[in-house]
C-alpha atoms as a PDB file:
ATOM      1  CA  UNK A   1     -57.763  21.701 -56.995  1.00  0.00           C
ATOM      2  CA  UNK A   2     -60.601  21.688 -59.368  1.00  0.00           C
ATOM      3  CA  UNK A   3     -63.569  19.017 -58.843  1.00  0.00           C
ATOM      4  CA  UNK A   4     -64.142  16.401 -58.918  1.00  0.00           C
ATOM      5  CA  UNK A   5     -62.338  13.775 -57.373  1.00  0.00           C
ATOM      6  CA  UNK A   6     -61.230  10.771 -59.347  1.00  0.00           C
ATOM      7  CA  UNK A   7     -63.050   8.828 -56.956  1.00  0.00           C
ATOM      8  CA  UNK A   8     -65.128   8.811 -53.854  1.00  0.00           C
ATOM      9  CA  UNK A   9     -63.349   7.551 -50.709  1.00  0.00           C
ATOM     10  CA  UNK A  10     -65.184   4.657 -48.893  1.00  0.00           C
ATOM     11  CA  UNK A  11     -66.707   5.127 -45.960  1.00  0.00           C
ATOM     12  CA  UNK A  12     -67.592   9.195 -45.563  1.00  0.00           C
ATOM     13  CA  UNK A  13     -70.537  10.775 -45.697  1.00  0.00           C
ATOM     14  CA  UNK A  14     -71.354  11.990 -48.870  1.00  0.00           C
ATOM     15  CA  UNK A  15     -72.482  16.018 -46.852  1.00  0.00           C
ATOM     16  CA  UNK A  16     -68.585  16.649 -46.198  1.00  0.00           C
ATOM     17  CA  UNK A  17     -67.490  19.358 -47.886  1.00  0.00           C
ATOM     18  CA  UNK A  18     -64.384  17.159 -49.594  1.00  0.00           C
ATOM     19  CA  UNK A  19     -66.383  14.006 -49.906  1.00  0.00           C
ATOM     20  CA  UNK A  20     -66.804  14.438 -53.555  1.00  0.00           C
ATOM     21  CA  UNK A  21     -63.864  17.164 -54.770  1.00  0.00           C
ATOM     22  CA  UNK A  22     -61.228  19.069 -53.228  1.00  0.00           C
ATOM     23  CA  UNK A  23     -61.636  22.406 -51.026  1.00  0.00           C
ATOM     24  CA  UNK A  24     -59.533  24.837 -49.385  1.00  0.00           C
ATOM     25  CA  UNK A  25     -59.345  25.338 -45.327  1.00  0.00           C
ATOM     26  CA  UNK A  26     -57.790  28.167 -43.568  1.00  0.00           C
ATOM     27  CA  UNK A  27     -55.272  29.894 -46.134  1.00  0.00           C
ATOM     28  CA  UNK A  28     -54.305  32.197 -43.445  1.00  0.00           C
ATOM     29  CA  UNK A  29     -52.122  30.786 -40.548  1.00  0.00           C
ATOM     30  CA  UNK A  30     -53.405  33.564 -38.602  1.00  0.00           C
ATOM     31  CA  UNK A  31     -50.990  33.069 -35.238  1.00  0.00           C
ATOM     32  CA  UNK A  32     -50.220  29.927 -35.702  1.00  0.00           C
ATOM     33  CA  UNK A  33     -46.210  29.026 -36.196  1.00  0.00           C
ATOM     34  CA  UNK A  34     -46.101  25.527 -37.487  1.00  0.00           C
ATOM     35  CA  UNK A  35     -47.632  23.267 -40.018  1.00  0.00           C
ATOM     36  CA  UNK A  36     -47.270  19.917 -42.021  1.00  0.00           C
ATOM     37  CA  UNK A  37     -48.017  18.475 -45.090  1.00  0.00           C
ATOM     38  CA  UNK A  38     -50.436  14.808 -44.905  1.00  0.00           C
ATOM     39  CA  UNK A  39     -52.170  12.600 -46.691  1.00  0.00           C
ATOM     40  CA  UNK A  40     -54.893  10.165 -46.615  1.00  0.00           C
ATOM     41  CA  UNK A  41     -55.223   6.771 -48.348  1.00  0.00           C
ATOM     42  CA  UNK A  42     -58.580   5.215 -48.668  1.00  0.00           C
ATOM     43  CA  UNK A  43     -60.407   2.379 -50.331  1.00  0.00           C
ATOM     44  CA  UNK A  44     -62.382   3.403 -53.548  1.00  0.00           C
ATOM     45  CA  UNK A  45     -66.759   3.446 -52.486  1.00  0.00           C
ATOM     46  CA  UNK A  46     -67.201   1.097 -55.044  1.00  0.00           C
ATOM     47  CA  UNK A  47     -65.210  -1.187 -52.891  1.00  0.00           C
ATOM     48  CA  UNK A  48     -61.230  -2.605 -53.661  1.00  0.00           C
ATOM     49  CA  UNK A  49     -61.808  -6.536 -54.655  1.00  0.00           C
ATOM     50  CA  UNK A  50     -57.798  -6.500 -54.451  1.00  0.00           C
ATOM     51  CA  UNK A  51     -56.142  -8.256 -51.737  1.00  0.00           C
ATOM     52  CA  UNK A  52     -52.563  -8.670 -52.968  1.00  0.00           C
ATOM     53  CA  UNK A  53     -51.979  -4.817 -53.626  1.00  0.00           C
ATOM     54  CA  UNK A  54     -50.336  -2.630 -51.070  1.00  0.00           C
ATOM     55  CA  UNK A  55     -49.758   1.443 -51.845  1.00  0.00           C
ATOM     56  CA  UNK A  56     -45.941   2.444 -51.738  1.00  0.00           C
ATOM     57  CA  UNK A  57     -46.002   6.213 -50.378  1.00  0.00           C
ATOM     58  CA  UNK A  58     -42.707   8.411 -50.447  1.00  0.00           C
ATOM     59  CA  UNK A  59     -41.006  11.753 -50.858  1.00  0.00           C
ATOM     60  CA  UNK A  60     -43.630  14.194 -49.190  1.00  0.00           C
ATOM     61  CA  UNK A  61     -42.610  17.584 -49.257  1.00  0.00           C
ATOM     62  CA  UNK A  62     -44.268  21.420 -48.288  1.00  0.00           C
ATOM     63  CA  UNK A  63     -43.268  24.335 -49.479  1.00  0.00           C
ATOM     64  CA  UNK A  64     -44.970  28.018 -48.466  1.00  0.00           C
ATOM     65  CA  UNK A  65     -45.252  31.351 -51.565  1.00  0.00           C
ATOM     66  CA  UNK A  66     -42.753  34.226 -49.697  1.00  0.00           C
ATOM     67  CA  UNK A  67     -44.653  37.419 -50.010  1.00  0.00           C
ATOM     68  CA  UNK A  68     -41.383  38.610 -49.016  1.00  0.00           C
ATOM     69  CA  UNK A  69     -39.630  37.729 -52.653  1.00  0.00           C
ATOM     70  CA  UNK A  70     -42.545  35.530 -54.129  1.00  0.00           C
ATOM     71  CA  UNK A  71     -40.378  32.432 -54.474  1.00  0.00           C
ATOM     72  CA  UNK A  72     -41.281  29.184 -53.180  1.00  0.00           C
ATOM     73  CA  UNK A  73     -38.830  27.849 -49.880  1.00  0.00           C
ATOM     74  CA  UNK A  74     -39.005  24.646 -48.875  1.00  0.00           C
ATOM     75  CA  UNK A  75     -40.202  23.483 -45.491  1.00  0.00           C
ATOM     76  CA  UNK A  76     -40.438  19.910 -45.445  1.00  0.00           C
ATOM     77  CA  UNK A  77     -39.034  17.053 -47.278  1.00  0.00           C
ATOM     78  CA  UNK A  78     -38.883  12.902 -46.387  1.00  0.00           C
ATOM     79  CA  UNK A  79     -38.518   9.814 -47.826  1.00  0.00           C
ATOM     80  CA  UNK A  80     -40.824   7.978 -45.425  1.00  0.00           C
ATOM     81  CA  UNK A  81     -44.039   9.291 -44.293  1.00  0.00           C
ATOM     82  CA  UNK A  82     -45.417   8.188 -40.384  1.00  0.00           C
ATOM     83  CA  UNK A  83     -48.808   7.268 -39.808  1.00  0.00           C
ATOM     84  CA  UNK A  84     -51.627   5.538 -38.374  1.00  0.00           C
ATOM     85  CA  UNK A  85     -54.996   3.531 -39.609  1.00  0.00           C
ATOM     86  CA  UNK A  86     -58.038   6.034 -38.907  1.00  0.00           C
ATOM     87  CA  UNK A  87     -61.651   5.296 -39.090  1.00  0.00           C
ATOM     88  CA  UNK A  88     -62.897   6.354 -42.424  1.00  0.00           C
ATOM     89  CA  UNK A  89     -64.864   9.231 -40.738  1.00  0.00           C
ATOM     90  CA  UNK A  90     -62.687   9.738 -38.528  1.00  0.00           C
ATOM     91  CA  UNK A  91     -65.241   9.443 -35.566  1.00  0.00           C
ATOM     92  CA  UNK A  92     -63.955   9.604 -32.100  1.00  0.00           C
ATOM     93  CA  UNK A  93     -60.464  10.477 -33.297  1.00  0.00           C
ATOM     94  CA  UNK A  94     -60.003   6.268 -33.160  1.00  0.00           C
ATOM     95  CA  UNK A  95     -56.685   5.218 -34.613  1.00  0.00           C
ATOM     96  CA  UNK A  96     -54.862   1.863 -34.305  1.00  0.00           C
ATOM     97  CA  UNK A  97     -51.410   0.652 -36.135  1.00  0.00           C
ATOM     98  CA  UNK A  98     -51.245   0.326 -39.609  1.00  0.00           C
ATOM     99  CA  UNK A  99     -50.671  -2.568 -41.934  1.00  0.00           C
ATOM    100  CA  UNK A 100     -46.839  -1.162 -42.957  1.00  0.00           C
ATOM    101  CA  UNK A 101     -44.137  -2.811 -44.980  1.00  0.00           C
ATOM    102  CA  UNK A 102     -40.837  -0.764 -44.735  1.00  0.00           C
ATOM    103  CA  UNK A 103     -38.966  -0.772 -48.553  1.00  0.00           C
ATOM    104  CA  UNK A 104     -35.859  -0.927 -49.581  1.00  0.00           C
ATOM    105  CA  UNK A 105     -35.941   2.613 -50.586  1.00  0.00           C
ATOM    106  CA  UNK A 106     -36.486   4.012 -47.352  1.00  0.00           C
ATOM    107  CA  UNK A 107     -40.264   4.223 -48.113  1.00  0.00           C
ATOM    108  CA  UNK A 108     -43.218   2.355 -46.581  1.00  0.00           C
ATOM    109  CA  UNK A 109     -46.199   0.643 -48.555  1.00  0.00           C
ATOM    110  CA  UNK A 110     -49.223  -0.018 -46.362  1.00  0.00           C
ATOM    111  CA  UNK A 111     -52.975  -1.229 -47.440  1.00  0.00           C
ATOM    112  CA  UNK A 112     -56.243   0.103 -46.204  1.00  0.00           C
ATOM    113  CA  UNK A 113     -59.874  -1.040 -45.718  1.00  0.00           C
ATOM    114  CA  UNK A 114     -61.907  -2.612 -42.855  1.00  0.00           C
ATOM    115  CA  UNK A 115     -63.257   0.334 -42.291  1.00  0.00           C
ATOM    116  CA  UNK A 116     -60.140   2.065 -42.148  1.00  0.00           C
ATOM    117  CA  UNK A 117     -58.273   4.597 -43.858  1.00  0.00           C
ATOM    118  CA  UNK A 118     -54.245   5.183 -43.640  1.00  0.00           C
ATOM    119  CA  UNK A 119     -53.750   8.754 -43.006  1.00  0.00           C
ATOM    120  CA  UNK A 120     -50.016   9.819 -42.796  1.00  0.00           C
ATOM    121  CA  UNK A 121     -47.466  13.016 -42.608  1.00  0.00           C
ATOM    122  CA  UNK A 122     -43.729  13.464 -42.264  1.00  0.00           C
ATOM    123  CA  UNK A 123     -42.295  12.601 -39.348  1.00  0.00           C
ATOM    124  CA  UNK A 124     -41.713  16.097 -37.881  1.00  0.00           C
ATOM    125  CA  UNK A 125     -43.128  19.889 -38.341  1.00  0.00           C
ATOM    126  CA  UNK A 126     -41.913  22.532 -39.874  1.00  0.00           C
ATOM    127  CA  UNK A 127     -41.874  26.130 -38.298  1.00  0.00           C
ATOM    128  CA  UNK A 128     -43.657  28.983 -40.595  1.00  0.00           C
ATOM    129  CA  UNK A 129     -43.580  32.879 -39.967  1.00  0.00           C
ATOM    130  CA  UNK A 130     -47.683  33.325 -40.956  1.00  0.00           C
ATOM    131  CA  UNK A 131     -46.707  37.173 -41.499  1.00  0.00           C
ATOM    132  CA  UNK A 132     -45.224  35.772 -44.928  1.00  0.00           C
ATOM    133  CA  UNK A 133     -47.350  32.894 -45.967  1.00  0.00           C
ATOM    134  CA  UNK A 134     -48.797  33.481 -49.449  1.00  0.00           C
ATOM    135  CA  UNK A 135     -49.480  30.047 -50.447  1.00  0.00           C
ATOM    136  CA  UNK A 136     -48.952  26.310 -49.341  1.00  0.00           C
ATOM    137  CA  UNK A 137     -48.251  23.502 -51.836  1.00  0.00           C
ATOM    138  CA  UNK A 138     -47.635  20.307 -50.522  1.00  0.00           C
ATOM    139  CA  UNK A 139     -46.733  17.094 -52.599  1.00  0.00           C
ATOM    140  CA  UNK A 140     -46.436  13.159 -52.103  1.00  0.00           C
ATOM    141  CA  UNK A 141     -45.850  10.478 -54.754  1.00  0.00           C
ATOM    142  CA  UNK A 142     -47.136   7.031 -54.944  1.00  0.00           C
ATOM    143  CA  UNK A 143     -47.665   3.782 -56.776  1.00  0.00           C
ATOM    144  CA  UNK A 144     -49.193   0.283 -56.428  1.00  0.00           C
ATOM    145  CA  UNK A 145     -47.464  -2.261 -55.531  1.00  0.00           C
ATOM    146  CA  UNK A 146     -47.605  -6.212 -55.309  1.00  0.00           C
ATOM    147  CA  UNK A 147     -47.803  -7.717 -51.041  1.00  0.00           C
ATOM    148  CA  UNK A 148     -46.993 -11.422 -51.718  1.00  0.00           C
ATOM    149  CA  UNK A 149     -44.635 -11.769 -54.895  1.00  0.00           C
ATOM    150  CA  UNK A 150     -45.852 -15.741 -54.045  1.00  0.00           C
ATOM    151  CA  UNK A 151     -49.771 -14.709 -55.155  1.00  0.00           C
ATOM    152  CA  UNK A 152     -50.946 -13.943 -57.975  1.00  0.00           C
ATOM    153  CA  UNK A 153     -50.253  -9.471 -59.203  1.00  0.00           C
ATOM    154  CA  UNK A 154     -53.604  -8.585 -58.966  1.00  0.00           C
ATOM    155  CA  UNK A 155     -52.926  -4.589 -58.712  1.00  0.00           C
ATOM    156  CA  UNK A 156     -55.392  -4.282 -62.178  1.00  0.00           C
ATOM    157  CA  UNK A 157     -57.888  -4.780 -59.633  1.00  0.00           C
ATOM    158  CA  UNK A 158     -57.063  -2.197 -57.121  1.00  0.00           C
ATOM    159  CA  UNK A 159     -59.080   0.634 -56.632  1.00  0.00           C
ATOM    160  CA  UNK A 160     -57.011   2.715 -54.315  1.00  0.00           C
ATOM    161  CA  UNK A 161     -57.382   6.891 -54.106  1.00  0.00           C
ATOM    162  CA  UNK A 162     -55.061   9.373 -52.504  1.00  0.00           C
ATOM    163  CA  UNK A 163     -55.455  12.566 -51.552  1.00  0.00           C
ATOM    164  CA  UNK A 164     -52.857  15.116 -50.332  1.00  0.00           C
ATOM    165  CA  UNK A 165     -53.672  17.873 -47.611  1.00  0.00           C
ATOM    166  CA  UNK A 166     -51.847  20.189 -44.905  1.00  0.00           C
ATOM    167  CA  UNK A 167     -52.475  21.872 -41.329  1.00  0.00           C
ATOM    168  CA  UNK A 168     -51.528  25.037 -39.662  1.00  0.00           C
ATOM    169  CA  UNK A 169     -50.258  23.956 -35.808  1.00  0.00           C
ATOM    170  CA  UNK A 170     -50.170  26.332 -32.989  1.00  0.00           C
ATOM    171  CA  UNK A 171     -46.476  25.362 -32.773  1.00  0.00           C
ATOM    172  CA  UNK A 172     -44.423  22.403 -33.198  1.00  0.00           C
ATOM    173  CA  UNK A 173     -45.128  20.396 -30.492  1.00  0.00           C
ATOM    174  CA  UNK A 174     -49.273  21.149 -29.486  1.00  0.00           C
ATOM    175  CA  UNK A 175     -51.098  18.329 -29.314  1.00  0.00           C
ATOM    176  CA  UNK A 176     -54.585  17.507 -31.208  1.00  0.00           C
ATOM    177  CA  UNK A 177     -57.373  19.428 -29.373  1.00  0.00           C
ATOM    178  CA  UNK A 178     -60.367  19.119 -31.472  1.00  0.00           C
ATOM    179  CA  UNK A 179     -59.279  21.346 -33.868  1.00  0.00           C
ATOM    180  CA  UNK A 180     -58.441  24.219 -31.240  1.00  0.00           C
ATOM    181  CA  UNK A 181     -54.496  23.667 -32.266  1.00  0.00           C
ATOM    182  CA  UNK A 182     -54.595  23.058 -35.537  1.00  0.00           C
ATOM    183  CA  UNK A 183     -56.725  23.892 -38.545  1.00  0.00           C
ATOM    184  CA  UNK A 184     -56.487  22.585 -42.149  1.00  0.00           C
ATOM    185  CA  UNK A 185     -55.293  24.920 -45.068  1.00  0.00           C
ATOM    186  CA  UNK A 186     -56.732  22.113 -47.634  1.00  0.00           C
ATOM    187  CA  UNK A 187     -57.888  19.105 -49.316  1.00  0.00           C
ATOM    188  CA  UNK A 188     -56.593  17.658 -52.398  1.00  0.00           C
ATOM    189  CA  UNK A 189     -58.142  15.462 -55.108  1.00  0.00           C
ATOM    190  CA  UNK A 190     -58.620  11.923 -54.707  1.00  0.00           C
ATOM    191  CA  UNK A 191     -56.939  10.238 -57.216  1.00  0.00           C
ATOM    192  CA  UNK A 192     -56.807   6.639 -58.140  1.00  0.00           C
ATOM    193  CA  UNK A 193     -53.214   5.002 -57.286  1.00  0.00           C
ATOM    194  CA  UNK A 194     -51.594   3.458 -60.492  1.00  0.00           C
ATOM    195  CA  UNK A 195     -48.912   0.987 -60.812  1.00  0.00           C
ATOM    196  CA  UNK A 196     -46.853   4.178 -62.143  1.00  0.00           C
ATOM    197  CA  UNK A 197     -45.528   6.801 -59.416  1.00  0.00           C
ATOM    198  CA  UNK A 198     -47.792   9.384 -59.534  1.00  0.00           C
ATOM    199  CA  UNK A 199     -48.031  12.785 -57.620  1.00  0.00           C
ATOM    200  CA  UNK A 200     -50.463  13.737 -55.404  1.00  0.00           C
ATOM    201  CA  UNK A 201     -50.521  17.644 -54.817  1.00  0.00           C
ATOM    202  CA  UNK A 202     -52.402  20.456 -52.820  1.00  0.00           C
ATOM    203  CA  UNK A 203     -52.079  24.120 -53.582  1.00  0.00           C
ATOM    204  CA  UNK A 204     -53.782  26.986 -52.083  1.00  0.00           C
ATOM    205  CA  UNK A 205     -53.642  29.806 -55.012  1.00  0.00           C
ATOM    206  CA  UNK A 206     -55.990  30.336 -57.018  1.00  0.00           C
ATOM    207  CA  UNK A 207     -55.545  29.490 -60.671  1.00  0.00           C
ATOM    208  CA  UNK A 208     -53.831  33.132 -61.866  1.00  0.00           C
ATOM    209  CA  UNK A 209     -51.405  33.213 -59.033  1.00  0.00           C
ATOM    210  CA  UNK A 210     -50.505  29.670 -59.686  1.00  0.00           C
ATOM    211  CA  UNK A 211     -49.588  30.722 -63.262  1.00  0.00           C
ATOM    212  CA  UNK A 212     -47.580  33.807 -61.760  1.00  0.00           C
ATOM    213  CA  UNK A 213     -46.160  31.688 -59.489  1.00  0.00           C
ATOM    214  CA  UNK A 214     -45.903  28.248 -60.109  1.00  0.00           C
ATOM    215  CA  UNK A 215     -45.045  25.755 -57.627  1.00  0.00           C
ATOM    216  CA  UNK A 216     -41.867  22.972 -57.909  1.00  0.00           C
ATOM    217  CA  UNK A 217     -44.348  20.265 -58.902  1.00  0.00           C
ATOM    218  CA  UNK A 218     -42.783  16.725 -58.798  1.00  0.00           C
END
Protein backbone atom coordinates (compact mmCIF):
# COMPACT_ATOMS: atom_id res chain seq x y z
CA UNK A 1 0.00 0.00 0.00
CA UNK A 2 2.87 2.33 -0.18
CA UNK A 3 3.14 4.85 -3.31
CA UNK A 4 3.53 4.95 -5.96
CA UNK A 5 1.87 3.04 -8.44
CA UNK A 6 3.82 1.11 -11.01
CA UNK A 7 1.99 2.97 -13.45
CA UNK A 8 -0.64 5.53 -14.12
CA UNK A 9 -3.96 4.15 -15.43
CA UNK A 10 -5.16 5.77 -18.74
CA UNK A 11 -7.77 7.84 -18.83
CA UNK A 12 -8.31 9.46 -15.01
CA UNK A 13 -7.73 12.56 -13.88
CA UNK A 14 -4.57 12.99 -12.47
CA UNK A 15 -6.64 15.12 -8.90
CA UNK A 16 -8.08 11.56 -7.76
CA UNK A 17 -6.85 10.66 -4.75
CA UNK A 18 -5.61 6.97 -6.26
CA UNK A 19 -4.67 8.32 -9.63
CA UNK A 20 -1.05 8.16 -8.87
CA UNK A 21 -0.65 5.55 -5.62
CA UNK A 22 -2.81 3.59 -3.52
CA UNK A 23 -5.15 4.93 -0.54
CA UNK A 24 -7.35 3.60 1.99
CA UNK A 25 -11.39 4.22 2.07
CA UNK A 26 -13.63 3.50 4.90
CA UNK A 27 -11.74 0.89 7.25
CA UNK A 28 -14.74 0.82 9.37
CA UNK A 29 -17.89 -1.02 8.00
CA UNK A 30 -19.76 1.04 10.32
CA UNK A 31 -23.48 -0.79 9.84
CA UNK A 32 -22.92 -2.15 6.91
CA UNK A 33 -23.14 -6.27 6.69
CA UNK A 34 -21.63 -7.20 3.40
CA UNK A 35 -18.68 -6.54 1.23
CA UNK A 36 -16.53 -7.81 -1.79
CA UNK A 37 -13.27 -7.88 -2.99
CA UNK A 38 -12.70 -6.12 -6.98
CA UNK A 39 -10.45 -5.12 -9.22
CA UNK A 40 -9.80 -2.88 -12.03
CA UNK A 41 -7.78 -3.44 -15.22
CA UNK A 42 -6.70 -0.50 -17.22
CA UNK A 43 -4.50 0.50 -20.11
CA UNK A 44 -1.05 2.01 -19.05
CA UNK A 45 -1.25 6.45 -19.78
CA UNK A 46 1.52 6.03 -21.88
CA UNK A 47 -0.79 4.10 -24.06
CA UNK A 48 -0.69 -0.13 -24.77
CA UNK A 49 0.70 -0.41 -28.61
CA UNK A 50 -0.28 -4.26 -27.99
CA UNK A 51 -3.11 -5.68 -29.76
CA UNK A 52 -2.57 -9.43 -29.50
CA UNK A 53 -2.34 -9.47 -25.55
CA UNK A 54 -5.32 -10.24 -23.43
CA UNK A 55 -5.00 -10.25 -19.26
CA UNK A 56 -5.91 -13.77 -17.71
CA UNK A 57 -7.53 -12.83 -14.16
CA UNK A 58 -8.27 -15.67 -11.50
CA UNK A 59 -8.46 -16.83 -7.92
CA UNK A 60 -9.77 -13.58 -6.09
CA UNK A 61 -10.17 -14.01 -2.60
CA UNK A 62 -11.10 -11.58 0.81
CA UNK A 63 -10.35 -12.28 3.96
CA UNK A 64 -11.30 -9.83 7.21
CA UNK A 65 -8.48 -9.54 10.78
CA UNK A 66 -11.01 -11.15 13.78
CA UNK A 67 -10.59 -8.83 16.66
CA UNK A 68 -12.28 -11.62 18.22
CA UNK A 69 -9.00 -14.11 18.01
CA UNK A 70 -6.82 -11.92 15.57
CA UNK A 71 -6.66 -14.60 12.89
CA UNK A 72 -7.49 -14.04 9.42
CA UNK A 73 -11.09 -16.06 8.12
CA UNK A 74 -11.79 -16.25 4.84
CA UNK A 75 -14.78 -14.68 3.15
CA UNK A 76 -14.50 -15.05 -0.40
CA UNK A 77 -12.75 -17.22 -2.80
CA UNK A 78 -13.33 -17.90 -6.95
CA UNK A 79 -11.75 -19.03 -9.77
CA UNK A 80 -13.51 -16.68 -12.19
CA UNK A 81 -14.10 -13.14 -11.50
CA UNK A 82 -17.57 -11.29 -13.22
CA UNK A 83 -17.41 -8.06 -14.69
CA UNK A 84 -18.13 -5.36 -16.97
CA UNK A 85 -16.12 -2.65 -19.32
CA UNK A 86 -16.41 0.84 -17.39
CA UNK A 87 -15.48 4.19 -18.64
CA UNK A 88 -12.06 4.99 -17.43
CA UNK A 89 -13.56 7.68 -15.08
CA UNK A 90 -16.18 6.04 -14.50
CA UNK A 91 -18.56 9.00 -15.49
CA UNK A 92 -22.21 8.39 -15.52
CA UNK A 93 -21.78 4.94 -14.00
CA UNK A 94 -21.67 3.81 -18.08
CA UNK A 95 -20.81 0.16 -18.46
CA UNK A 96 -21.20 -2.12 -21.51
CA UNK A 97 -19.98 -5.99 -21.98
CA UNK A 98 -16.59 -6.83 -21.90
CA UNK A 99 -14.20 -8.28 -24.41
CA UNK A 100 -14.05 -11.94 -22.34
CA UNK A 101 -12.46 -15.20 -23.34
CA UNK A 102 -13.50 -18.01 -20.85
CA UNK A 103 -10.12 -20.51 -20.17
CA UNK A 104 -9.70 -23.73 -19.74
CA UNK A 105 -8.98 -23.23 -16.16
CA UNK A 106 -12.15 -21.89 -15.22
CA UNK A 107 -10.69 -18.33 -15.50
CA UNK A 108 -11.48 -15.51 -17.95
CA UNK A 109 -8.84 -13.26 -19.86
CA UNK A 110 -10.35 -10.04 -21.21
CA UNK A 111 -8.48 -6.80 -22.85
CA UNK A 112 -9.16 -3.19 -22.16
CA UNK A 113 -8.84 0.23 -23.89
CA UNK A 114 -11.13 2.44 -26.05
CA UNK A 115 -11.65 4.35 -23.42
CA UNK A 116 -12.53 1.64 -21.26
CA UNK A 117 -11.41 -0.05 -18.31
CA UNK A 118 -12.45 -3.82 -17.15
CA UNK A 119 -13.44 -3.58 -13.63
CA UNK A 120 -14.45 -6.99 -12.05
CA UNK A 121 -15.38 -8.89 -8.54
CA UNK A 122 -16.47 -12.38 -7.57
CA UNK A 123 -19.53 -13.39 -8.52
CA UNK A 124 -21.35 -13.11 -5.16
CA UNK A 125 -20.93 -11.18 -1.60
CA UNK A 126 -19.87 -12.19 1.35
CA UNK A 127 -21.70 -11.34 4.72
CA UNK A 128 -19.33 -9.54 7.50
CA UNK A 129 -20.26 -8.85 11.28
CA UNK A 130 -18.54 -4.97 11.20
CA UNK A 131 -18.50 -5.36 15.19
CA UNK A 132 -15.32 -7.65 14.41
CA UNK A 133 -13.67 -6.25 11.37
CA UNK A 134 -10.03 -5.37 12.11
CA UNK A 135 -8.65 -5.46 8.74
CA UNK A 136 -9.55 -6.41 5.03
CA UNK A 137 -7.02 -8.00 2.64
CA UNK A 138 -8.17 -8.90 -0.54
CA UNK A 139 -6.07 -10.69 -3.34
CA UNK A 140 -6.30 -11.55 -7.22
CA UNK A 141 -3.61 -13.04 -9.48
CA UNK A 142 -2.91 -12.41 -13.04
CA UNK A 143 -0.76 -12.77 -16.11
CA UNK A 144 -0.53 -11.81 -19.82
CA UNK A 145 -1.54 -13.76 -22.15
CA UNK A 146 -1.42 -14.24 -26.08
CA UNK A 147 -5.44 -13.55 -28.05
CA UNK A 148 -4.65 -15.08 -31.50
CA UNK A 149 -1.97 -17.99 -31.14
CA UNK A 150 -2.25 -17.32 -35.32
CA UNK A 151 -0.49 -13.55 -34.77
CA UNK A 152 2.43 -12.78 -33.89
CA UNK A 153 3.15 -12.92 -29.26
CA UNK A 154 3.49 -9.48 -28.92
CA UNK A 155 2.80 -9.42 -24.92
CA UNK A 156 6.64 -7.59 -24.61
CA UNK A 157 4.67 -4.80 -25.75
CA UNK A 158 1.86 -4.72 -23.36
CA UNK A 159 1.55 -2.20 -20.94
CA UNK A 160 -1.28 -3.45 -18.83
CA UNK A 161 -1.74 -2.35 -14.81
CA UNK A 162 -3.95 -3.90 -12.19
CA UNK A 163 -5.05 -2.81 -9.22
CA UNK A 164 -6.95 -4.68 -6.45
CA UNK A 165 -9.67 -2.94 -4.16
CA UNK A 166 -12.85 -3.84 -1.90
CA UNK A 167 -16.36 -2.31 -0.73
CA UNK A 168 -18.42 -2.40 2.34
CA UNK A 169 -22.35 -3.13 1.05
CA UNK A 170 -25.31 -2.32 3.10
CA UNK A 171 -26.15 -6.02 2.67
CA UNK A 172 -25.90 -8.59 0.12
CA UNK A 173 -28.26 -7.76 -2.25
CA UNK A 174 -28.50 -3.44 -2.24
CA UNK A 175 -28.10 -2.11 -5.31
CA UNK A 176 -25.51 0.79 -6.43
CA UNK A 177 -26.91 4.15 -5.17
CA UNK A 178 -24.26 6.63 -5.69
CA UNK A 179 -22.30 5.52 -3.08
CA UNK A 180 -25.26 5.66 -0.42
CA UNK A 181 -24.97 1.56 -0.25
CA UNK A 182 -21.71 0.97 -0.51
CA UNK A 183 -18.42 2.64 0.31
CA UNK A 184 -14.84 1.55 -0.55
CA UNK A 185 -12.39 0.27 2.24
CA UNK A 186 -9.39 0.73 -0.45
CA UNK A 187 -7.28 1.05 -3.40
CA UNK A 188 -4.41 -1.00 -4.29
CA UNK A 189 -1.28 -0.35 -6.39
CA UNK A 190 -1.31 -0.41 -9.99
CA UNK A 191 0.95 -2.77 -11.12
CA UNK A 192 2.11 -3.66 -14.53
CA UNK A 193 0.71 -7.27 -15.69
CA UNK A 194 3.66 -9.67 -16.62
CA UNK A 195 3.65 -12.74 -18.61
CA UNK A 196 4.30 -14.44 -15.02
CA UNK A 197 1.17 -14.80 -12.54
CA UNK A 198 1.52 -12.19 -10.33
CA UNK A 199 -0.57 -11.05 -7.23
CA UNK A 200 -2.34 -8.13 -6.90
CA UNK A 201 -3.21 -7.32 -3.13
CA UNK A 202 -5.02 -4.66 -0.87
CA UNK A 203 -4.62 -4.50 2.86
CA UNK A 204 -5.98 -2.10 5.26
CA UNK A 205 -3.37 -2.28 8.37
CA UNK A 206 -0.99 -0.27 8.75
CA UNK A 207 2.56 -1.49 8.39
CA UNK A 208 3.11 -2.76 12.35
CA UNK A 209 -0.13 -4.59 12.49
CA UNK A 210 0.61 -6.17 9.21
CA UNK A 211 3.85 -7.52 10.77
CA UNK A 212 1.75 -8.68 13.95
CA UNK A 213 -0.58 -10.01 11.83
CA UNK A 214 0.25 -10.95 8.56
CA UNK A 215 -2.15 -11.76 5.97
CA UNK A 216 -2.27 -15.36 3.74
CA UNK A 217 -0.61 -13.59 0.82
CA UNK A 218 -0.74 -15.68 -2.44
Amino acid sequence: MQPPHEGIPHGIPLYWNWATGPRLGSTNPGTFTAMTAWGQLYEAAEGNPATNTRVQIKNIKAYYLSKTDKKWHILQSSVMVEGAAYREDFSGNVSRGADIRYESDGSISVKAGNGYNFHFWPPSRASINPLDVMGMFTTVQARLVVDNFNKPDDRSKARYILSGGGDYWFNLTARWNKFATNKDFGIGKFKYVQTNWQAFNLITLPADQIRRNPPPIQ
